[in-house]
C-alpha atoms as a PDB file:
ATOM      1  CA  UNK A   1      85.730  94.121 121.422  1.00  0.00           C
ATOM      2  CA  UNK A   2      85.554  90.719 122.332  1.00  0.00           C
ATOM      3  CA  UNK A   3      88.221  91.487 125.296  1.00  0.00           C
ATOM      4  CA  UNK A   4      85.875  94.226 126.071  1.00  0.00           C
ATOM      5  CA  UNK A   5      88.676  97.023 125.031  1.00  0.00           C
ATOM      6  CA  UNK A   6      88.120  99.939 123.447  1.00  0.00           C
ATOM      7  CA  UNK A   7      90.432 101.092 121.457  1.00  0.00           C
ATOM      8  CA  UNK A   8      90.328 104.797 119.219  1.00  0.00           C
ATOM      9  CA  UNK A   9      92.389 105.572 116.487  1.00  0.00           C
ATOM     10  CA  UNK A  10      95.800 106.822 116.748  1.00  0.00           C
ATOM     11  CA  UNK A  11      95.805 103.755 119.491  1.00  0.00           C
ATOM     12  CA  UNK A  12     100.064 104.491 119.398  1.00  0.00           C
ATOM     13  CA  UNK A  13     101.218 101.475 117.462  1.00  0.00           C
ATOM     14  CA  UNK A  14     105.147 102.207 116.903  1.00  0.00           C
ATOM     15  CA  UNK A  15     106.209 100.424 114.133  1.00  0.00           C
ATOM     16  CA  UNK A  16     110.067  98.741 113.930  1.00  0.00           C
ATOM     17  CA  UNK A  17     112.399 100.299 112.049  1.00  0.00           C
ATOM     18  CA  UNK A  18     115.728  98.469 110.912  1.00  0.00           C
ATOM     19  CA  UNK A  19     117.827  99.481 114.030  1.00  0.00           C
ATOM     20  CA  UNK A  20     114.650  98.530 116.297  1.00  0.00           C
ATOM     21  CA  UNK A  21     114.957  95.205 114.626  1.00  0.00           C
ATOM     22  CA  UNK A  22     118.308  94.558 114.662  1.00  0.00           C
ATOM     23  CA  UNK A  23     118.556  96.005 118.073  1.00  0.00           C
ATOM     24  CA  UNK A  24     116.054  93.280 119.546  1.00  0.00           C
ATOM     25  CA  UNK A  25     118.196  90.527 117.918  1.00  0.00           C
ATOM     26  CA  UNK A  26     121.059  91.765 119.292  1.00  0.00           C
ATOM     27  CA  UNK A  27     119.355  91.876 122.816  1.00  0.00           C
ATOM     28  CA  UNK A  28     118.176  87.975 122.447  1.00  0.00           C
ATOM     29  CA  UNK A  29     121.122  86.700 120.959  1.00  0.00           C
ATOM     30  CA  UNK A  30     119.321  86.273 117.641  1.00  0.00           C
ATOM     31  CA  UNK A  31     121.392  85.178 114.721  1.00  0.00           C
ATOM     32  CA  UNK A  32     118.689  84.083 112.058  1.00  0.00           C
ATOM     33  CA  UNK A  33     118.745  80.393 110.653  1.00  0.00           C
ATOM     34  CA  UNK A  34     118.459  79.960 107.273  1.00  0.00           C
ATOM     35  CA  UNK A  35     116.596  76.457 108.050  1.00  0.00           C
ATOM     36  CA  UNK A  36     113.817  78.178 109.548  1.00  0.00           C
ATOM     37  CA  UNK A  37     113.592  80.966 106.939  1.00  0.00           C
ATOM     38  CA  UNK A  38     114.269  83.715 109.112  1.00  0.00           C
ATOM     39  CA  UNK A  39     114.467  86.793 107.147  1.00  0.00           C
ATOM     40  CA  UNK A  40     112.341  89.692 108.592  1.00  0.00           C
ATOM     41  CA  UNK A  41     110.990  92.682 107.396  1.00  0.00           C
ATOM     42  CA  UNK A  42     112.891  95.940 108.165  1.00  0.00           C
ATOM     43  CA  UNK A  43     110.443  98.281 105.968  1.00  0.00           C
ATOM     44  CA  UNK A  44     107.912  99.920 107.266  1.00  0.00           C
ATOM     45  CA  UNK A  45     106.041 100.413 103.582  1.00  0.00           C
ATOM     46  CA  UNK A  46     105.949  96.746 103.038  1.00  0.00           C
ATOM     47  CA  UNK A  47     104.293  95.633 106.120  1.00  0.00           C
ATOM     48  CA  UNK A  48     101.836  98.435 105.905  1.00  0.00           C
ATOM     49  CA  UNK A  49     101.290  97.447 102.201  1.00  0.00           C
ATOM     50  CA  UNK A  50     100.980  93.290 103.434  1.00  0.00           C
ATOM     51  CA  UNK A  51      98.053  95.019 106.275  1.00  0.00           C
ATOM     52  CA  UNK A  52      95.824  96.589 103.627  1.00  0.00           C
ATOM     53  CA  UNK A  53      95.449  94.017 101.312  1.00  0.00           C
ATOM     54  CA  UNK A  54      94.683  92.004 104.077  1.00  0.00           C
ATOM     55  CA  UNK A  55      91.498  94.534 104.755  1.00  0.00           C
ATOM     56  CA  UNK A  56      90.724  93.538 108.496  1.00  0.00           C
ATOM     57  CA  UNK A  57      86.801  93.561 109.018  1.00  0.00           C
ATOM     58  CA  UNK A  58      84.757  93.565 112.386  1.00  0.00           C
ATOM     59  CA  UNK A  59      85.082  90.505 113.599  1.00  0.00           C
ATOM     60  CA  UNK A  60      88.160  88.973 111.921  1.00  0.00           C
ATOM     61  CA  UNK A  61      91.203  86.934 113.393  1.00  0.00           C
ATOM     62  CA  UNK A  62      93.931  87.564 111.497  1.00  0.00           C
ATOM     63  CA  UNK A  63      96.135  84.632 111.533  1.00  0.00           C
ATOM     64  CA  UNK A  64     100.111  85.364 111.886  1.00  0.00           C
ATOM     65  CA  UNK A  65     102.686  82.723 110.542  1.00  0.00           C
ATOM     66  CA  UNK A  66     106.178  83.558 111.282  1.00  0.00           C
ATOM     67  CA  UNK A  67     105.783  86.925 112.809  1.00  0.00           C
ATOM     68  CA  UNK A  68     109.209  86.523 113.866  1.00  0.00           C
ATOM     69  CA  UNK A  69     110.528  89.664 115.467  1.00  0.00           C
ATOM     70  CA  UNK A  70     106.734  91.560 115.120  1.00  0.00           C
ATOM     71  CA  UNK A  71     106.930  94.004 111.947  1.00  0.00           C
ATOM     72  CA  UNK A  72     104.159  92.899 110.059  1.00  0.00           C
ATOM     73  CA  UNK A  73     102.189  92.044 113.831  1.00  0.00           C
ATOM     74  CA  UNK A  74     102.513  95.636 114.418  1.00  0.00           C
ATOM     75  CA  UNK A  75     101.330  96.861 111.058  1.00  0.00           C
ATOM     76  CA  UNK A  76      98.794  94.216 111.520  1.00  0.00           C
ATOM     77  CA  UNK A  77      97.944  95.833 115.132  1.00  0.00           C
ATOM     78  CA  UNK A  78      97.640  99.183 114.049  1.00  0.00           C
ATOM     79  CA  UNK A  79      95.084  98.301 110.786  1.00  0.00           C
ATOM     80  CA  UNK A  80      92.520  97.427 113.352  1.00  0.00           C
ATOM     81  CA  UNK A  81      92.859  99.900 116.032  1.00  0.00           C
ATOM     82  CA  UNK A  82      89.557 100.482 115.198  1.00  0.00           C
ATOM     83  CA  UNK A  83      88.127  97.779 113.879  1.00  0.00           C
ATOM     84  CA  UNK A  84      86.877  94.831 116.627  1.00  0.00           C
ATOM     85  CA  UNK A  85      89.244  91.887 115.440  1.00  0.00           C
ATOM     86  CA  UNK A  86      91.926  90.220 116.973  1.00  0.00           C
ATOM     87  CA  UNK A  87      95.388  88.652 115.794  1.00  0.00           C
ATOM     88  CA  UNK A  88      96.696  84.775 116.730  1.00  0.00           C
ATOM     89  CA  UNK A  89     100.395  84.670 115.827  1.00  0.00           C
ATOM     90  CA  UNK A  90     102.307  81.402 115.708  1.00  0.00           C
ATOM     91  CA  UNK A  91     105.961  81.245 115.903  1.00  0.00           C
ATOM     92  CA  UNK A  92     107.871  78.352 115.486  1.00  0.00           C
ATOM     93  CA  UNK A  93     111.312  79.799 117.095  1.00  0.00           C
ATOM     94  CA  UNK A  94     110.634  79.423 120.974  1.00  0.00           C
ATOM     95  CA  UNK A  95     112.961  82.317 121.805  1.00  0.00           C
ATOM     96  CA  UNK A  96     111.335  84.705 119.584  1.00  0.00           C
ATOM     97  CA  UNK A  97     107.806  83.298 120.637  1.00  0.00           C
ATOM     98  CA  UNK A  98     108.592  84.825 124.141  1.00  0.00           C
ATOM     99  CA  UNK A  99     110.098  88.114 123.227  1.00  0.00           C
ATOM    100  CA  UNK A 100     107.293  88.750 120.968  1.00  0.00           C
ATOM    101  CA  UNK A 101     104.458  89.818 123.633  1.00  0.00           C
ATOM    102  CA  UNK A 102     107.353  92.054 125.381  1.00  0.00           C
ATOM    103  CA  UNK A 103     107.785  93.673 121.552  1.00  0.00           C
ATOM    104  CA  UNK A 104     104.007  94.167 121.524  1.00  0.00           C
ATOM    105  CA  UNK A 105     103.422  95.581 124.724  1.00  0.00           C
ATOM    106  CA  UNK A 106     105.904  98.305 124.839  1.00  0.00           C
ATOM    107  CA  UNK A 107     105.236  99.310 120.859  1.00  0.00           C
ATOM    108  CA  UNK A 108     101.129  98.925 121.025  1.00  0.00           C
ATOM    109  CA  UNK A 109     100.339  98.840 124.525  1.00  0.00           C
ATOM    110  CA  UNK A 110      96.498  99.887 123.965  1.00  0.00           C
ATOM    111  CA  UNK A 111      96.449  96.794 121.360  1.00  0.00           C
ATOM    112  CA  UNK A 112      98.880  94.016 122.834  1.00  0.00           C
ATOM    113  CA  UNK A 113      95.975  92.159 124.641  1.00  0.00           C
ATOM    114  CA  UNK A 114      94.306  91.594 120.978  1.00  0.00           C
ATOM    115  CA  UNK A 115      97.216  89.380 120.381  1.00  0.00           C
ATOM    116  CA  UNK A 116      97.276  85.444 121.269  1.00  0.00           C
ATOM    117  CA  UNK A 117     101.357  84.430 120.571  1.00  0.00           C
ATOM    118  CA  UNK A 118     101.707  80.773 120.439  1.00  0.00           C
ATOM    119  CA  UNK A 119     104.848  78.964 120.048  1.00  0.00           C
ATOM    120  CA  UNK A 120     104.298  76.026 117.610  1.00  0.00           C
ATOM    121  CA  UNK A 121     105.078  74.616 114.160  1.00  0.00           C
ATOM    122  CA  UNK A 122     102.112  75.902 111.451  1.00  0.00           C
ATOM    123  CA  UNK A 123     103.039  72.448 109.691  1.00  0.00           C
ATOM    124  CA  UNK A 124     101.274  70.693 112.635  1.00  0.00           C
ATOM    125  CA  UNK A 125      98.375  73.401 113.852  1.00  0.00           C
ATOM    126  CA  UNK A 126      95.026  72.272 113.901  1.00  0.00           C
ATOM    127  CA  UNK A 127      93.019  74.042 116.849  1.00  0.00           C
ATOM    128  CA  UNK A 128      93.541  77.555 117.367  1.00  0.00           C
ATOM    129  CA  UNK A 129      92.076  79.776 120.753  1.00  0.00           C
ATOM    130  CA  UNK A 130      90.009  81.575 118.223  1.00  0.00           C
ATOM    131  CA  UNK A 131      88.747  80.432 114.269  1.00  0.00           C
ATOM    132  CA  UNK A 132      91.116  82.591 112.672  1.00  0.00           C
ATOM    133  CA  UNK A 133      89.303  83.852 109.309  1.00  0.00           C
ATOM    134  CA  UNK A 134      92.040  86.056 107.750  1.00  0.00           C
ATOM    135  CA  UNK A 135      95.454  84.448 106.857  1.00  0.00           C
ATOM    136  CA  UNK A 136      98.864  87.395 106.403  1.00  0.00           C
ATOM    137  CA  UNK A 137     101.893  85.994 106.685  1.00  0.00           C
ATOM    138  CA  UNK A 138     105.353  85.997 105.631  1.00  0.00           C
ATOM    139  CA  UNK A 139     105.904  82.594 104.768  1.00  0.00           C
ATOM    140  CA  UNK A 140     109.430  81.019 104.973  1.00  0.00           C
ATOM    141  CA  UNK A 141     110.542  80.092 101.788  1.00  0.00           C
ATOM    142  CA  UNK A 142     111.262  76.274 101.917  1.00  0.00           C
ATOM    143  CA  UNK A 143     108.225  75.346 103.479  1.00  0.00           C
ATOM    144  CA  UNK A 144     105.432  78.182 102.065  1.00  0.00           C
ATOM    145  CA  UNK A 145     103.479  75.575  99.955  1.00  0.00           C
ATOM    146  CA  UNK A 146     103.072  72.891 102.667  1.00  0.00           C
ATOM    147  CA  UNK A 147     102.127  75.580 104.894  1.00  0.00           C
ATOM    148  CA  UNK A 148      99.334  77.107 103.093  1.00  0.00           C
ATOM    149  CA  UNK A 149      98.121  73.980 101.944  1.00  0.00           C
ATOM    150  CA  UNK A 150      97.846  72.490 105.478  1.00  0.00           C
ATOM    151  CA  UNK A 151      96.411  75.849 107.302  1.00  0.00           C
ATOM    152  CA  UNK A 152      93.798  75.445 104.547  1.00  0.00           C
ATOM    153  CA  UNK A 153      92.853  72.020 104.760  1.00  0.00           C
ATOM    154  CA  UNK A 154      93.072  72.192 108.997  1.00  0.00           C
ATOM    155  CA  UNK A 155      91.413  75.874 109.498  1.00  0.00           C
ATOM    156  CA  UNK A 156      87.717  75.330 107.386  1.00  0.00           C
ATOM    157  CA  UNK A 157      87.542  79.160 109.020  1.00  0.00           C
ATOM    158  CA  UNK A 158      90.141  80.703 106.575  1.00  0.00           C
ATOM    159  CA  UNK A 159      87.922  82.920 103.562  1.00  0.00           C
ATOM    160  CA  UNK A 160      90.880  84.961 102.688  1.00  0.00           C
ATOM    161  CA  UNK A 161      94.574  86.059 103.090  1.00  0.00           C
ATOM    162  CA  UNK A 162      97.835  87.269 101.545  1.00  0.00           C
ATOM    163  CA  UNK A 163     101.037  85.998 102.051  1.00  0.00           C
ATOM    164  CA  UNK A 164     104.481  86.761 100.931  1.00  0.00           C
ATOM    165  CA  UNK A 165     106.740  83.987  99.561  1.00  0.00           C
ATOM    166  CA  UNK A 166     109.555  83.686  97.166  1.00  0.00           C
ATOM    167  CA  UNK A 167     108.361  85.403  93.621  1.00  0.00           C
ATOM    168  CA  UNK A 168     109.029  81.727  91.617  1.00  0.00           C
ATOM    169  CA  UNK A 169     106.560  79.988  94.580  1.00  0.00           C
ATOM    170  CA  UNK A 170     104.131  82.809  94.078  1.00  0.00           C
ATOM    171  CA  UNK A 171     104.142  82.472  89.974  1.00  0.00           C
ATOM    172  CA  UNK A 172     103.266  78.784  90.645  1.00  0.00           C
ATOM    173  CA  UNK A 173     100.381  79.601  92.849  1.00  0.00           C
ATOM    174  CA  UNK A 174      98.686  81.698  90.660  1.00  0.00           C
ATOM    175  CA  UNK A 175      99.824  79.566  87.295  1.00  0.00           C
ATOM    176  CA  UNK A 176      96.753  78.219  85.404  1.00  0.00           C
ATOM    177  CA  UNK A 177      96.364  74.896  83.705  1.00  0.00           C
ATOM    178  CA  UNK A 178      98.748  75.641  80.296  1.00  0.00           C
ATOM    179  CA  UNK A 179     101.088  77.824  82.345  1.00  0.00           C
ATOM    180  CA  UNK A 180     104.727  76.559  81.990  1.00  0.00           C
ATOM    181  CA  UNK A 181     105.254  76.919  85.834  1.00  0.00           C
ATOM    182  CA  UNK A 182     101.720  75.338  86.636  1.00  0.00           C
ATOM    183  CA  UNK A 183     102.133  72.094  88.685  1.00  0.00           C
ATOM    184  CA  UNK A 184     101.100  70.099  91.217  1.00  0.00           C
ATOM    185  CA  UNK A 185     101.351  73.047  94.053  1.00  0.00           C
ATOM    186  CA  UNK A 186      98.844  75.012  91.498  1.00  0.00           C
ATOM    187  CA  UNK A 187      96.799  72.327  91.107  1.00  0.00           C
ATOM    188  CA  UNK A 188      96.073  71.575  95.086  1.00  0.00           C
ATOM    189  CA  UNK A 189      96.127  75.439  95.277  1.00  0.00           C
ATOM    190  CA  UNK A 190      93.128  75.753  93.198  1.00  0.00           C
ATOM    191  CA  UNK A 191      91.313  73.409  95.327  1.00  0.00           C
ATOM    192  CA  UNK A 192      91.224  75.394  98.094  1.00  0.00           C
ATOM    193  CA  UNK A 193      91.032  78.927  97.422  1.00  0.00           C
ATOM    194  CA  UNK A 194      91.519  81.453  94.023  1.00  0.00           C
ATOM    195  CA  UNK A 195      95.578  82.757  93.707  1.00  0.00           C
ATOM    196  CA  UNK A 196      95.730  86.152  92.792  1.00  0.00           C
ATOM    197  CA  UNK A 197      99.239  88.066  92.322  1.00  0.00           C
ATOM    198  CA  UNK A 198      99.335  91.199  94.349  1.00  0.00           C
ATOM    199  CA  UNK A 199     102.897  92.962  93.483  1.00  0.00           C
ATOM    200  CA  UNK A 200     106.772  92.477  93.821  1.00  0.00           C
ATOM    201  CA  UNK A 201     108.657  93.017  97.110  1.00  0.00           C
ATOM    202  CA  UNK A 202     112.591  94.044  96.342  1.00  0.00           C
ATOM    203  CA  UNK A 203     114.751  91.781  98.534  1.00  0.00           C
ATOM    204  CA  UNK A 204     116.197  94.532  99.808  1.00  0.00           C
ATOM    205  CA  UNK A 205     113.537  94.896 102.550  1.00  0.00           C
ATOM    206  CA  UNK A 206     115.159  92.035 104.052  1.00  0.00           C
ATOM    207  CA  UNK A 207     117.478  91.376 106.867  1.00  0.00           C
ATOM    208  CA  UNK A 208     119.651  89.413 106.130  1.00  0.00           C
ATOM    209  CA  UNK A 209     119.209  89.949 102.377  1.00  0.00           C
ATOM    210  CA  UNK A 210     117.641  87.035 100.923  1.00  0.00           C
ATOM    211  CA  UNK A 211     119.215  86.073  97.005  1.00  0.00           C
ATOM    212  CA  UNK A 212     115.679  85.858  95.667  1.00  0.00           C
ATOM    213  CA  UNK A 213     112.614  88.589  95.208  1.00  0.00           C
ATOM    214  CA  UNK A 214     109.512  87.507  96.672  1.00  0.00           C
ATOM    215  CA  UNK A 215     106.035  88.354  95.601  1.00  0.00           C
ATOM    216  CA  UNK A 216     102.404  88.830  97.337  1.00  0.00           C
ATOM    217  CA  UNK A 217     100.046  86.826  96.631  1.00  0.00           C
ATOM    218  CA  UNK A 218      96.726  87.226  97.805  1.00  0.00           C
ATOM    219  CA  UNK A 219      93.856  83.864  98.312  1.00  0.00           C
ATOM    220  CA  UNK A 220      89.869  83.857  98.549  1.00  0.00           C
ATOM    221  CA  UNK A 221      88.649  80.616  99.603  1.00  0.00           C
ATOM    222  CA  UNK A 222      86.013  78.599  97.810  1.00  0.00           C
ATOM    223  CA  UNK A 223      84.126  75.484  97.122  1.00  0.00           C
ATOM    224  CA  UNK A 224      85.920  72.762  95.678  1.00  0.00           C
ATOM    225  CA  UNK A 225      84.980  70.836  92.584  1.00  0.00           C
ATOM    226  CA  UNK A 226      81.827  69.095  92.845  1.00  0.00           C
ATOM    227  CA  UNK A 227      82.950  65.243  93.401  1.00  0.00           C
ATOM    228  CA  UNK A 228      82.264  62.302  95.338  1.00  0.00           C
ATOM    229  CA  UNK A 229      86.183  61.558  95.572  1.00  0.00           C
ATOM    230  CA  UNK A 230      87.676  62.842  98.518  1.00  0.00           C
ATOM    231  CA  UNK A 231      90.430  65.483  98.480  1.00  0.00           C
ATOM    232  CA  UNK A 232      93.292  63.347  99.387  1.00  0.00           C
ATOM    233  CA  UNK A 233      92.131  61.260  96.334  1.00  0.00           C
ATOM    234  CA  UNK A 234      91.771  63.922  94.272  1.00  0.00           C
ATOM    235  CA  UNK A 235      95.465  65.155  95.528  1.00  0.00           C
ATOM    236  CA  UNK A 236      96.713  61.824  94.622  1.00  0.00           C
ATOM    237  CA  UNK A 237      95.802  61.783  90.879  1.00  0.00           C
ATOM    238  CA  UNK A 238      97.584  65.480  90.861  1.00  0.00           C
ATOM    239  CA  UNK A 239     100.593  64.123  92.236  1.00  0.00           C
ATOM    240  CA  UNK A 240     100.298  61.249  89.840  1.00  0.00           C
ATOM    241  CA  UNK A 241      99.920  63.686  86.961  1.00  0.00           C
ATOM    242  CA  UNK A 242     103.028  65.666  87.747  1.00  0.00           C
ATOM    243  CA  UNK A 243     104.849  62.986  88.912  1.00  0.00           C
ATOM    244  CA  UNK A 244     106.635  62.780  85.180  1.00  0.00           C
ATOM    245  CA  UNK A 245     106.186  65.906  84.010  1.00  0.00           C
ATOM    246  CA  UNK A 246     106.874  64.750  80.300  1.00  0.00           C
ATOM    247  CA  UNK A 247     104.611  61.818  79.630  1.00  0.00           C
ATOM    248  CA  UNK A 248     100.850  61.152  78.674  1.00  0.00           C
ATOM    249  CA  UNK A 249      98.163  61.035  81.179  1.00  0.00           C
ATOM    250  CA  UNK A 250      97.831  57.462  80.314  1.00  0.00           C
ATOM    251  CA  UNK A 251     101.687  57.251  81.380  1.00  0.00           C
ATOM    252  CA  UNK A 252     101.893  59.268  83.950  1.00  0.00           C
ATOM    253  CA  UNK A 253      98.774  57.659  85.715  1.00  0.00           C
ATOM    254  CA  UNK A 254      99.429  54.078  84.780  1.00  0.00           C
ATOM    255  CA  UNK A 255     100.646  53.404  88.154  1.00  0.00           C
ATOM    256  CA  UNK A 256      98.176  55.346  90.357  1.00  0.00           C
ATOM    257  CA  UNK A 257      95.192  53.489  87.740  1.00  0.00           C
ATOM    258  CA  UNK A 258      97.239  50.069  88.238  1.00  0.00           C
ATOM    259  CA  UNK A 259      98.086  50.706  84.209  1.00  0.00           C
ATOM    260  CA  UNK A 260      98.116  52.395  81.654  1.00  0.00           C
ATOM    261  CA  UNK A 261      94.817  50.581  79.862  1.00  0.00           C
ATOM    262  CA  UNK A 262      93.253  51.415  83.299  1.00  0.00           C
ATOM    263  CA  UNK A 263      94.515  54.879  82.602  1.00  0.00           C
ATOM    264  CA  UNK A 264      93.218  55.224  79.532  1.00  0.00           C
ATOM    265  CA  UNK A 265      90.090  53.766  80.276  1.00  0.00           C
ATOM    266  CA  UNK A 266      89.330  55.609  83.011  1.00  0.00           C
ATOM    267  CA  UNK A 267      90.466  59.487  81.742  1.00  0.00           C
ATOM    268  CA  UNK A 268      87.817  58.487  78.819  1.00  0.00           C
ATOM    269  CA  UNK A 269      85.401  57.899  80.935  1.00  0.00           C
ATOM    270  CA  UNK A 270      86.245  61.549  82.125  1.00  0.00           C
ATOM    271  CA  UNK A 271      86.239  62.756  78.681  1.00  0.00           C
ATOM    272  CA  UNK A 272      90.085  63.515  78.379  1.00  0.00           C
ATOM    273  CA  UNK A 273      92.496  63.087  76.062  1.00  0.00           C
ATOM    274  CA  UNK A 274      94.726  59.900  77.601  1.00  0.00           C
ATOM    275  CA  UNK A 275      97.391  61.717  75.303  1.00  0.00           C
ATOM    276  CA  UNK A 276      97.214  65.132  77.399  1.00  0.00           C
ATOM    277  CA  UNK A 277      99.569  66.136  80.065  1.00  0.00           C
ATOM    278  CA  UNK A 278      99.000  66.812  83.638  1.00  0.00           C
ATOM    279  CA  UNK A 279      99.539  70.725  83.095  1.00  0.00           C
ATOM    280  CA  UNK A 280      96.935  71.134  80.658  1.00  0.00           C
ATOM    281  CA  UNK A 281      93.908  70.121  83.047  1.00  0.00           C
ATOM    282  CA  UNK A 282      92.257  71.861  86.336  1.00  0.00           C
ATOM    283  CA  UNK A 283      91.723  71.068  89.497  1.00  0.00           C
ATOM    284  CA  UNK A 284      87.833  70.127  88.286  1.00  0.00           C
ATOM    285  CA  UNK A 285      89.149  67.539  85.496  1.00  0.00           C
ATOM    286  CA  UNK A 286      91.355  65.876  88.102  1.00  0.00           C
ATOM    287  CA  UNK A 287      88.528  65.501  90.812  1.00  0.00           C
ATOM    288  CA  UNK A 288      86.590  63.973  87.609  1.00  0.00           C
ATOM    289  CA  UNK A 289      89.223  61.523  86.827  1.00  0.00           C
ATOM    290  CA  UNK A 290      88.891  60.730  90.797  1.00  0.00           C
ATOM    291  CA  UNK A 291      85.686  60.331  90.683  1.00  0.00           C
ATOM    292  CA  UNK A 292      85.654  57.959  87.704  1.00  0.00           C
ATOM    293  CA  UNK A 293      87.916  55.825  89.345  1.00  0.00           C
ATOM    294  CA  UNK A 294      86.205  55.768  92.516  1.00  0.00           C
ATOM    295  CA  UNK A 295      83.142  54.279  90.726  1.00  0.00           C
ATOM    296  CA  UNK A 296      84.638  51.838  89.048  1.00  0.00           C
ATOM    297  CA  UNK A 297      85.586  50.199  92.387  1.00  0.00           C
END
């Protein structure tokens, strides 16, 4: 281990069960805000399900958003009690930041030390103690998109993850160009990393009990599309495109292009239709369109 631990299996990870969880926000005072998300896992099966697909190898740091009151950081604990990784959770509720180590310690005392807990926004991470290269998380609804797309743009480290969101944010990630739900989140998605969907989690493994299902979705990073434009120009055609969901490319982008002749001109020169619509191209087509535009300058 890096900490120079050894840990065997059976290393006596207790995992939460609903009372546990309810009985640790009754001890902090914890009534969770809807603003920050805050609705935890009281299943054991579904954290254990959210650990294996995440597939911890030697030498992985598994990278925690929102572990909130520690269900899935204890599933996550006991998937490599024998396996030399280590876990970085961030927690953007202070309060449940510090109670979290205390959680660990007296549930996986053999494992606790493998955990860094720091209390911050994931909006606005950009070093971590260690380069975490797995993400798991269960990502708060309002903010899952932004989230992912910043921890993938910030964290170069990140090959692979799964995280649960709300099932209609999940069906966007994994939309492809033609899809009726693929948009702009797809689009900057596909950038980064391949969307796979990974199964349906019942909201009744929720407390409190959200009024949507969510969904797993599970992400393998790779190269972007070959381009000389960079990716916030790229990102600015996209939001261009879906911008007005309902007009032409040559519409759409005639104020991005300065208009809509540019537009036209320029989605030629990429070899699209100017009468298309944003949701029928790829993340490759809109790094060409990009590109075109950069060398025209």
């Amino acid at each position: 281990m890096r900490d120079g631990c050894e840990v065997t299996a059976g290393a006596g990870v207790r995992l939460l069960a609903a009372s546990d969880i309810r009985g640790i926000a009754r001890q902090i005072g914890l009534r969770p805000a809807k603003r920050l998300g805050q609705n935890f896992v009281v299943e054991q099966g579904t954290v254990r399900r959210i650990a294996a697909l995440a597939a911890p190898r030697p030498g992985d740091v598994i990278l925690e958003v929102g572990p909130g009151l520690g269900s899935l950081t204890l599933a996550l604990l006991e998937s490599i009690a024998d396996v030399d990784a280590r876990l970085i959770a961030v927690e953007i509720d202070p309060v449940l930041a510090a109670e979290l180590p205390r959680t660990l310690a007296a549930r996986a005392p053999a494992l606790a030390g493998r955990v860094d807990v720091l209390a911050a926004d994931a909006l606005e991470v950009a070093g971590l103690p260690w380069p975490p290269t797995v993400l798991a998380a269960n990502l708060p609804y309002n903010v899952a998109v932004p989230v992912l797309l910043h921890l993938l743009a910030v964290l170069p480290s990140l090959a692979r993850g799964v995280v649960m969101v709300q099932a209609e944010v999940a069906d966007r990630m994994c939309a492809g160009p033609g899809s009726r739900v693929y948009g702009a989140p797809s689009a900057k998605l596909a950038w980064f990393a391949a969307a796979r969907p990974a199964g349906t989690v019942p909201r009744s493994v929720f407390w409190p009990v959200p009024n949507v299902d969510s969904r797993l979705v599970c992400l393998a990073r790779h190269s972007p599309p070959a381009t000389s434009a960079s990716r916030a120009e790229v990102f600015a055609v996209i939001d261009a495109a879906f911008g007005q969901r309902r007009k032409t490319l040559r519409a759409a982008l005639a104020g991005w292009a300065g208009s809509a002749a540019e537009a036209e001109r320029l989605l030629r020169a990429a070899g699209i239709d100017p009468g298309a619509r944003g949701e029928a191209l790829g993340v490759a087509e809109f790094a060409c369109i990009a590109r075109k535009r950069g060398a025209s300058r």
